[in-house]
N, C-alpha and C. Protein backbone atom coordinates (compact mmCIF):
# COMPACT_ATOMS: atom_id res chain seq x y z
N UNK A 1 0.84 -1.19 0.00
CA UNK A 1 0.00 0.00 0.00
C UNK A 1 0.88 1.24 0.00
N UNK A 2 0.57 2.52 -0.73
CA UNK A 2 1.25 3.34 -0.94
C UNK A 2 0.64 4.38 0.18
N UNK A 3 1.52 4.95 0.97
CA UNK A 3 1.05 5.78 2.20
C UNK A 3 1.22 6.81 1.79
N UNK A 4 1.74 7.45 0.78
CA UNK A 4 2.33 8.63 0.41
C UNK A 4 1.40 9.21 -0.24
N UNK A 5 1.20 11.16 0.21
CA UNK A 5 0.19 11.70 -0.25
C UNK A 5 0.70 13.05 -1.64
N UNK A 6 0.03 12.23 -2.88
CA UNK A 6 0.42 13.36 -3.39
C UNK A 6 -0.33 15.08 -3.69
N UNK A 7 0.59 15.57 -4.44
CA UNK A 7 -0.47 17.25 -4.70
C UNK A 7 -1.72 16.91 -5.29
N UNK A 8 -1.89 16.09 -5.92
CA UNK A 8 -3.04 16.10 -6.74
C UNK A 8 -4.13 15.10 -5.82
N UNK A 9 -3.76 15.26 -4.67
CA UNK A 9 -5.04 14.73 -3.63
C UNK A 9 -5.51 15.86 -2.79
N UNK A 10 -4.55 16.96 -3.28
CA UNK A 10 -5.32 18.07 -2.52
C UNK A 10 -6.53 18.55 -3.47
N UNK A 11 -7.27 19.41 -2.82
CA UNK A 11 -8.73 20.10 -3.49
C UNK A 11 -8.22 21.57 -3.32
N UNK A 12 -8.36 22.05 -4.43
CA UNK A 12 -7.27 23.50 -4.09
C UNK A 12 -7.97 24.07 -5.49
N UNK A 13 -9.11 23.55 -6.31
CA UNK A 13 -9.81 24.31 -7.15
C UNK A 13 -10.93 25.09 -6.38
N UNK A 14 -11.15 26.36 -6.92
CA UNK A 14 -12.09 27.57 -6.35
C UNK A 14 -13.17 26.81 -6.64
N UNK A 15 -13.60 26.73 -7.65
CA UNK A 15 -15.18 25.79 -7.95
C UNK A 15 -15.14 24.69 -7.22
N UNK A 16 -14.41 23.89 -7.33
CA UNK A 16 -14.83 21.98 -6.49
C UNK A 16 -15.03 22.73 -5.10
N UNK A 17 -14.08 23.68 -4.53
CA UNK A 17 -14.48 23.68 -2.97
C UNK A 17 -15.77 24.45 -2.66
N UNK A 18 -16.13 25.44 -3.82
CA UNK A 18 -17.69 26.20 -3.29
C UNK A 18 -18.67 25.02 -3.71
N UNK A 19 -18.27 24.38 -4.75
CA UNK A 19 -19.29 23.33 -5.27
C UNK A 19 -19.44 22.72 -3.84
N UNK A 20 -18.36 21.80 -3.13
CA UNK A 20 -18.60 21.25 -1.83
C UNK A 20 -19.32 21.76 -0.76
N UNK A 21 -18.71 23.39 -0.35
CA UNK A 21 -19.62 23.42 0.49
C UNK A 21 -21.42 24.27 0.16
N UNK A 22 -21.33 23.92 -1.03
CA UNK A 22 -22.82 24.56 -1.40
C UNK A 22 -23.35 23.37 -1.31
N UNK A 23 -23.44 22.58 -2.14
CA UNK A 23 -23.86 21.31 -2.08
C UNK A 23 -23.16 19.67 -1.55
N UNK A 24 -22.77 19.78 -0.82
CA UNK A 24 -22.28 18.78 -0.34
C UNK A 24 -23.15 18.31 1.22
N UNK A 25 -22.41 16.96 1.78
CA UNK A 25 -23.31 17.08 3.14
C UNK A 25 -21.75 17.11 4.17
N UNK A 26 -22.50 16.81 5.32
CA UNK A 26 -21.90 17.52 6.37
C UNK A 26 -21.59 16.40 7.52
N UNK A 27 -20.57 15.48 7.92
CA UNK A 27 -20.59 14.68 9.02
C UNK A 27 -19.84 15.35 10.55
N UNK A 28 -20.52 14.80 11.62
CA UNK A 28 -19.45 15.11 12.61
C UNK A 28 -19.56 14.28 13.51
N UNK A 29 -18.00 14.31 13.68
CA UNK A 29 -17.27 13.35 14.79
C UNK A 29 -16.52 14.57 15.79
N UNK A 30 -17.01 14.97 16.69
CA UNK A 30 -16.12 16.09 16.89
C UNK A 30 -14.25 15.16 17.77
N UNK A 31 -13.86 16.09 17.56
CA UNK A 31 -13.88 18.03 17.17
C UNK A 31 -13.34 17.91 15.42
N UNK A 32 -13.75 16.89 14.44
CA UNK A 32 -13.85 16.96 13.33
C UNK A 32 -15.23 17.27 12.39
N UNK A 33 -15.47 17.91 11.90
CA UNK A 33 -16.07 17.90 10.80
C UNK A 33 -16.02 18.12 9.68
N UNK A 34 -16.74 16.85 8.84
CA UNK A 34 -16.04 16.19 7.58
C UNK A 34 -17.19 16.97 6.50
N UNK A 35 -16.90 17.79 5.53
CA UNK A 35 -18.19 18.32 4.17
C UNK A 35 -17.46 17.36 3.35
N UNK A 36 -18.30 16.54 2.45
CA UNK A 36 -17.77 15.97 1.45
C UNK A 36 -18.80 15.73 0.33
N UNK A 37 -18.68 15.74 -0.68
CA UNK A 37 -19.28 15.64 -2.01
C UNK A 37 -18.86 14.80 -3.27
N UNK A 38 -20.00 13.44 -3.03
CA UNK A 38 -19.24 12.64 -4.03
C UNK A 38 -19.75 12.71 -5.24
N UNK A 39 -18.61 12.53 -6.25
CA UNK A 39 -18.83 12.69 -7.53
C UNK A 39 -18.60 11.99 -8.48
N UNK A 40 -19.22 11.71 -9.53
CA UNK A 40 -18.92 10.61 -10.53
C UNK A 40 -16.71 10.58 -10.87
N UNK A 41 -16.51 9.09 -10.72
CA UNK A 41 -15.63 9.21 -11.12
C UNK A 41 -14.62 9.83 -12.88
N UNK A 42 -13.14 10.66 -12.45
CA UNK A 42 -13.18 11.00 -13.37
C UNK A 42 -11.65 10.82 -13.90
N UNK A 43 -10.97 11.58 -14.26
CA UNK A 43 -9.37 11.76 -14.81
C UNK A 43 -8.88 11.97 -13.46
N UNK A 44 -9.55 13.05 -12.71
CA UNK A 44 -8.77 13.49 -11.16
C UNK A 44 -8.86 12.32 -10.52
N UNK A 45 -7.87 12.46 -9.02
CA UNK A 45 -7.17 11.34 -8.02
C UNK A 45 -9.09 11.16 -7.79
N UNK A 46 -9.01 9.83 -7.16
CA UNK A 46 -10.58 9.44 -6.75
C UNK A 46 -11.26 10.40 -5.18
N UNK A 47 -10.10 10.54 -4.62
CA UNK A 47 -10.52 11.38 -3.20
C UNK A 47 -9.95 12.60 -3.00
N UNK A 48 -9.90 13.94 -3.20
CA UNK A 48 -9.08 15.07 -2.98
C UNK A 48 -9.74 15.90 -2.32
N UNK A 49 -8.86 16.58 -0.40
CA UNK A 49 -9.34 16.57 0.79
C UNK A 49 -8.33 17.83 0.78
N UNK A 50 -8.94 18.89 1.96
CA UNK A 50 -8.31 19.85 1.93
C UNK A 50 -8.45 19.76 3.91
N UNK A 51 -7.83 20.98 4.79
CA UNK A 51 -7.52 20.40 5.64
C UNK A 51 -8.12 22.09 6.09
N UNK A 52 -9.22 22.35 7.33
CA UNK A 52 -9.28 24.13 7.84
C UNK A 52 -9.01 24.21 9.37
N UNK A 53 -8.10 24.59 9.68
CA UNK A 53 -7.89 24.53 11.36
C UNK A 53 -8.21 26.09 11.45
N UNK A 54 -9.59 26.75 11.70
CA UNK A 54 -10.01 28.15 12.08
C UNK A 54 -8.74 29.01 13.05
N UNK A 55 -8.99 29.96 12.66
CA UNK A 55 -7.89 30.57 13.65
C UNK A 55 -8.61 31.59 14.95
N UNK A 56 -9.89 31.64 14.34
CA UNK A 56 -10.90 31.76 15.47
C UNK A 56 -11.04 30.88 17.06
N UNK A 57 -10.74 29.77 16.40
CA UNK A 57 -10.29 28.84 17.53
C UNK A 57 -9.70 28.48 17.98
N UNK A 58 -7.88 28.44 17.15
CA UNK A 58 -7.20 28.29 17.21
C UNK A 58 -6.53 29.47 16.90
N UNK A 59 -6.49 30.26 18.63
CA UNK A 59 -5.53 31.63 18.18
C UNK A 59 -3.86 31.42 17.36
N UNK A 60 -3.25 30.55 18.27
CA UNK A 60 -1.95 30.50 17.80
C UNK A 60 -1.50 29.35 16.98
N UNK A 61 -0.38 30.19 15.86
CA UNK A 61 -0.46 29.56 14.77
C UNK A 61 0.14 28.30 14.89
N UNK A 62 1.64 28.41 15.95
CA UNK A 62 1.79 26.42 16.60
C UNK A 62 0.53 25.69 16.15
N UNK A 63 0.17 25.46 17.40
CA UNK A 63 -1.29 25.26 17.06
C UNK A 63 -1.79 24.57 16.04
N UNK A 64 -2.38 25.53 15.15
CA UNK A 64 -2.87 25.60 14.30
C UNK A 64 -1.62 24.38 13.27
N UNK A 65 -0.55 24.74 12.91
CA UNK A 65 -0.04 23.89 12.23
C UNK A 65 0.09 22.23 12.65
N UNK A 66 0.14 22.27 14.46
CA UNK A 66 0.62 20.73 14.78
C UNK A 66 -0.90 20.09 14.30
N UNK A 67 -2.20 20.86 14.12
CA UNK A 67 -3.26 20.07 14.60
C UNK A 67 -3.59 19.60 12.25
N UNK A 68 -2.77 21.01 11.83
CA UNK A 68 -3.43 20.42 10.73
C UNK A 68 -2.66 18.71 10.29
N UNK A 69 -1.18 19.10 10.80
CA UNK A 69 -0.33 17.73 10.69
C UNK A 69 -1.05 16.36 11.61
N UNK A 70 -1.23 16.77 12.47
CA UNK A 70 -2.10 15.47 13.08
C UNK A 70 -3.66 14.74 12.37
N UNK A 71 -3.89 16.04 11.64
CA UNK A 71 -5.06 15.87 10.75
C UNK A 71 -4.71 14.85 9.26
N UNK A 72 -3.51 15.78 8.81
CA UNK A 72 -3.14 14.82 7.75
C UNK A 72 -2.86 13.70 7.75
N UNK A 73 -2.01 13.47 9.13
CA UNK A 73 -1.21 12.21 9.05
C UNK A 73 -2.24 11.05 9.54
N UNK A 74 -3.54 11.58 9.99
CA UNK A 74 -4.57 10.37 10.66
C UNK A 74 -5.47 9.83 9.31
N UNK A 75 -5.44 10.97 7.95
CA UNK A 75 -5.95 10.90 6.95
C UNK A 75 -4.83 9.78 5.86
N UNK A 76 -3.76 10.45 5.69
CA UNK A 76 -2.94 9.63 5.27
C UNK A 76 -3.05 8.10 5.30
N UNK A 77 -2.93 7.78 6.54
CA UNK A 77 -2.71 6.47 7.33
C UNK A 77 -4.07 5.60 6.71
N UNK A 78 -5.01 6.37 7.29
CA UNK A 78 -6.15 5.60 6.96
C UNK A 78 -6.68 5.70 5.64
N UNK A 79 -6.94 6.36 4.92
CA UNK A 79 -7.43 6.73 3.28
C UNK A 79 -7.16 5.30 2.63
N UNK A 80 -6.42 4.70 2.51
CA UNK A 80 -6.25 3.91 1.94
C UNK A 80 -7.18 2.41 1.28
N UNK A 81 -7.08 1.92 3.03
CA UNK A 81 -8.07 0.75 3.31
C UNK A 81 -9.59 1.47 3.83
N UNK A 82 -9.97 2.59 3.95
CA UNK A 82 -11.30 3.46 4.28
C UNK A 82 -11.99 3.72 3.77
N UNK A 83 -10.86 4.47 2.70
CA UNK A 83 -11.85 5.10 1.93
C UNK A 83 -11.68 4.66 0.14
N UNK A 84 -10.33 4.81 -0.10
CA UNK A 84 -10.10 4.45 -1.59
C UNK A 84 -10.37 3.22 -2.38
N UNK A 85 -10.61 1.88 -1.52
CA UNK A 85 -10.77 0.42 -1.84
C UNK A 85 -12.38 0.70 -1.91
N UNK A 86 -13.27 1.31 -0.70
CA UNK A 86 -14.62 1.18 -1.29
C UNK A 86 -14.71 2.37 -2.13
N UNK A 87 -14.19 3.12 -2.58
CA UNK A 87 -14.70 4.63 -3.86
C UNK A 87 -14.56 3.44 -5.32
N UNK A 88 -13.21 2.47 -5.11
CA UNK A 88 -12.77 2.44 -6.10
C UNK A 88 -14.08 0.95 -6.42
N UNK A 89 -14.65 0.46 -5.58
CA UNK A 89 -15.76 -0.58 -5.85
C UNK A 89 -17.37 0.14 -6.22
N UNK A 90 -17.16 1.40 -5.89
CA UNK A 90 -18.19 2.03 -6.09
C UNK A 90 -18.42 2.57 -7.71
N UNK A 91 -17.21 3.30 -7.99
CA UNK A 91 -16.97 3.91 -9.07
C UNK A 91 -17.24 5.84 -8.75
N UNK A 92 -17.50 5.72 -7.30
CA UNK A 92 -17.11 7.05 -7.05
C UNK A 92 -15.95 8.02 -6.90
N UNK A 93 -16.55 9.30 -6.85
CA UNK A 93 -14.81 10.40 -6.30
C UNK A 93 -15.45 10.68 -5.49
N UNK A 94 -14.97 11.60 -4.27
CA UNK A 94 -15.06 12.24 -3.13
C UNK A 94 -14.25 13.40 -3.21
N UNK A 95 -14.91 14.35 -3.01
CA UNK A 95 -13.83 15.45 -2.50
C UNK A 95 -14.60 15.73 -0.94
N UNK A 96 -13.25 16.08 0.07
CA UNK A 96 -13.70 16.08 1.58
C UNK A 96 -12.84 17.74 2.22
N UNK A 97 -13.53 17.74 3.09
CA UNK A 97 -13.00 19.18 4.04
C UNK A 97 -12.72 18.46 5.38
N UNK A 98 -11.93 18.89 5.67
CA UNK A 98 -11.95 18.29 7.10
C UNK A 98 -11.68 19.78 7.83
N UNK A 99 -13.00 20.24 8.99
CA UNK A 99 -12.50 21.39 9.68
C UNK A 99 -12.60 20.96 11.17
N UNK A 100 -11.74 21.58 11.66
CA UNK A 100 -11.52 21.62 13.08
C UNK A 100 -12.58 22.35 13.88
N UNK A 101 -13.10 22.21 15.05
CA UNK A 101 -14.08 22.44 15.68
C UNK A 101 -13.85 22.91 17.15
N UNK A 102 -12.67 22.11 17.66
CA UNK A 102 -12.93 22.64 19.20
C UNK A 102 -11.56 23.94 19.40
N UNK A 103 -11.77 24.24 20.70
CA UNK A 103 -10.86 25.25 20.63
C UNK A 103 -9.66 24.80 21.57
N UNK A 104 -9.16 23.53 21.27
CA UNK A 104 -7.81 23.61 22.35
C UNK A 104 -7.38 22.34 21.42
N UNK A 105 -6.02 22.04 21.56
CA UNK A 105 -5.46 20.80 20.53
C UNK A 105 -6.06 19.79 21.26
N UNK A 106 -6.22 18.63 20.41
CA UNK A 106 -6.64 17.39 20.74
C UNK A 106 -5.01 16.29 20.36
N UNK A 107 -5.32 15.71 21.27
CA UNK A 107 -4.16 14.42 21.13
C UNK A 107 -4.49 13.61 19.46
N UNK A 108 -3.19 13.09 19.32
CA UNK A 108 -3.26 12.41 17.95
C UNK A 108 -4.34 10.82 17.71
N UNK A 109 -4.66 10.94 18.99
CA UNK A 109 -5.12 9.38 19.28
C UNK A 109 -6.59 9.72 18.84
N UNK A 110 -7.13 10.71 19.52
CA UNK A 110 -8.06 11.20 19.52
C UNK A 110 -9.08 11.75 17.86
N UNK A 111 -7.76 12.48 17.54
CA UNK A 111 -7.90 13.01 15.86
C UNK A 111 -8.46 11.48 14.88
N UNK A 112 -7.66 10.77 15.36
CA UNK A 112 -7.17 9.33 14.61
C UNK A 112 -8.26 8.40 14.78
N UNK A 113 -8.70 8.23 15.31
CA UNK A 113 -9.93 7.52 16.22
C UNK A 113 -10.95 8.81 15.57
N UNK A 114 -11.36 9.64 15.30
CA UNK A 114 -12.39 10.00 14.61
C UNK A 114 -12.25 10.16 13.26
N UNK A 115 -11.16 10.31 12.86
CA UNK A 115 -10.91 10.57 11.36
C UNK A 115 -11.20 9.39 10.54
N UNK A 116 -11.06 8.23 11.73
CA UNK A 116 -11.45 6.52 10.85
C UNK A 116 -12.98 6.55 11.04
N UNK A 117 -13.62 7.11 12.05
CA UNK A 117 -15.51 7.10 12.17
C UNK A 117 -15.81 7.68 10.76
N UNK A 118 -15.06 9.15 10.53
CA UNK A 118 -15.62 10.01 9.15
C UNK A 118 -15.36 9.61 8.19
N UNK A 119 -13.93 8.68 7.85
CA UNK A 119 -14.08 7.26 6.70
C UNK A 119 -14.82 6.57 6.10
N UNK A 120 -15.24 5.96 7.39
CA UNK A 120 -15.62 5.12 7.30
C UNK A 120 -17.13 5.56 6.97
N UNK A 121 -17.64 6.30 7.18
CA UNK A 121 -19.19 7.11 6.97
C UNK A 121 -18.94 7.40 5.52
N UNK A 122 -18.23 8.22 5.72
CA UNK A 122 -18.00 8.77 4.05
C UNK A 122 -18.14 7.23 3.13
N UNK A 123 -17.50 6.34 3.43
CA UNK A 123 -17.12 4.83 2.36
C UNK A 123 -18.24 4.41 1.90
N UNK A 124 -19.20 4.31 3.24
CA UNK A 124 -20.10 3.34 3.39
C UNK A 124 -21.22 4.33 2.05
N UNK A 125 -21.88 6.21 2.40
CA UNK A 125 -22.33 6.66 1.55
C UNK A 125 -22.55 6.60 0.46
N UNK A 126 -20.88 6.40 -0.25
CA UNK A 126 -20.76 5.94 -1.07
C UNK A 126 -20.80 4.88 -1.76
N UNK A 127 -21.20 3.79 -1.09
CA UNK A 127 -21.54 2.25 -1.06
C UNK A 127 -23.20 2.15 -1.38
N UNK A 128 -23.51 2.85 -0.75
CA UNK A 128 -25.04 3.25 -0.82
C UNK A 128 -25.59 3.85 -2.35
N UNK A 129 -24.83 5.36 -2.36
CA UNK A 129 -25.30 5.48 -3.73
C UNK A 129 -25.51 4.92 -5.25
N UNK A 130 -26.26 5.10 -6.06
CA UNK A 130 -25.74 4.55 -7.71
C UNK A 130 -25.45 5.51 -7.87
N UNK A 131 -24.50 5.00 -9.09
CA UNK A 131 -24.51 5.98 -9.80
C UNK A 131 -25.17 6.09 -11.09
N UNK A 132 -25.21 7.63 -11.47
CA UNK A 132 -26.32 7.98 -12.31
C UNK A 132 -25.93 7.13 -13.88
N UNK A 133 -27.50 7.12 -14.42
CA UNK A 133 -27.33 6.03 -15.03
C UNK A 133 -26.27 6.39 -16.75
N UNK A 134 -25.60 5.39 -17.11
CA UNK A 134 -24.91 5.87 -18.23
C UNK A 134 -25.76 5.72 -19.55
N UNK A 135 -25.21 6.67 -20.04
CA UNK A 135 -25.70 6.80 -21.63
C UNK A 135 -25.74 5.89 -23.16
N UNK A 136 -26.18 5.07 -22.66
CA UNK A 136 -26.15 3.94 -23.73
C UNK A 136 -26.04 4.85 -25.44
N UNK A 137 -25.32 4.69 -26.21
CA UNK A 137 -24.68 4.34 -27.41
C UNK A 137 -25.42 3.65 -28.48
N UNK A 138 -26.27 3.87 -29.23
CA UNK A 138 -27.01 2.57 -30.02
C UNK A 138 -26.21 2.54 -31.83
């Protein structure tokens, strides 16, 4: 399994991210909450996740950086067997937000242990849906 995250798993287009949070839905595990919006699969990576640690809540920027790294690295780890094995049985994409919620750092155990609940929600959604029907050719 490849653990390694590349650029093109980030979501860093202006449209996909208003598209997400206009229409997308909304999970929470606190102090995570996951917006994600799945989409027919396409040329782009199958899952591309962007990471918001508020600074409203997180006055200082320490902070703010250890929690987005604890964020990534609980995403990293798990994405794999969570989320990408069922997108890729589905024939879905996902694009996800992950924002931070409480106002004091949380331990990595903690991050990690919810970031696999919002996975695993997200997987299953997508397990659930069809997809829309294709265009037969005559």
């Amino acid at each position: 399994m490849n653990y390694k995250l590349n650029k093109d798993e980030k979501l860093c287009s202006r449209t996909a991210v208003e598209a997400l949070f206009n229409e997308g839905k909304s999970l929470m595990a606190f102090p995570l909450r996951a917006a994600y919006r799945l989409r027919p699969r396409d040329e782009r990576n199958p899952a591309q996740f962007l990471i918001s640690i508020p600074k409203k809540r997180i006055r200082k920027a320490v902070n703010r950086v250890l929690l987005r790294r604890r964020t990534r690295e609980a995403y990293r780890l798990n994405r794999g067997t969570l989320l990408l094995q069922p997108l890729e049985l589905s024939g879905w994409g996902v694009d996800i937000a992950f924002v931070y919620l409480d106002s004091t750092p949380a331990p990595y155990e903690v991050i990690n242990e919810k970031m696999i609940s919002l996975l695993n929600r997200i997987a299953q959604a997508a397990a659930e849906r069809q997809l829309p029907a294709q265009k037969v050719e005559k």
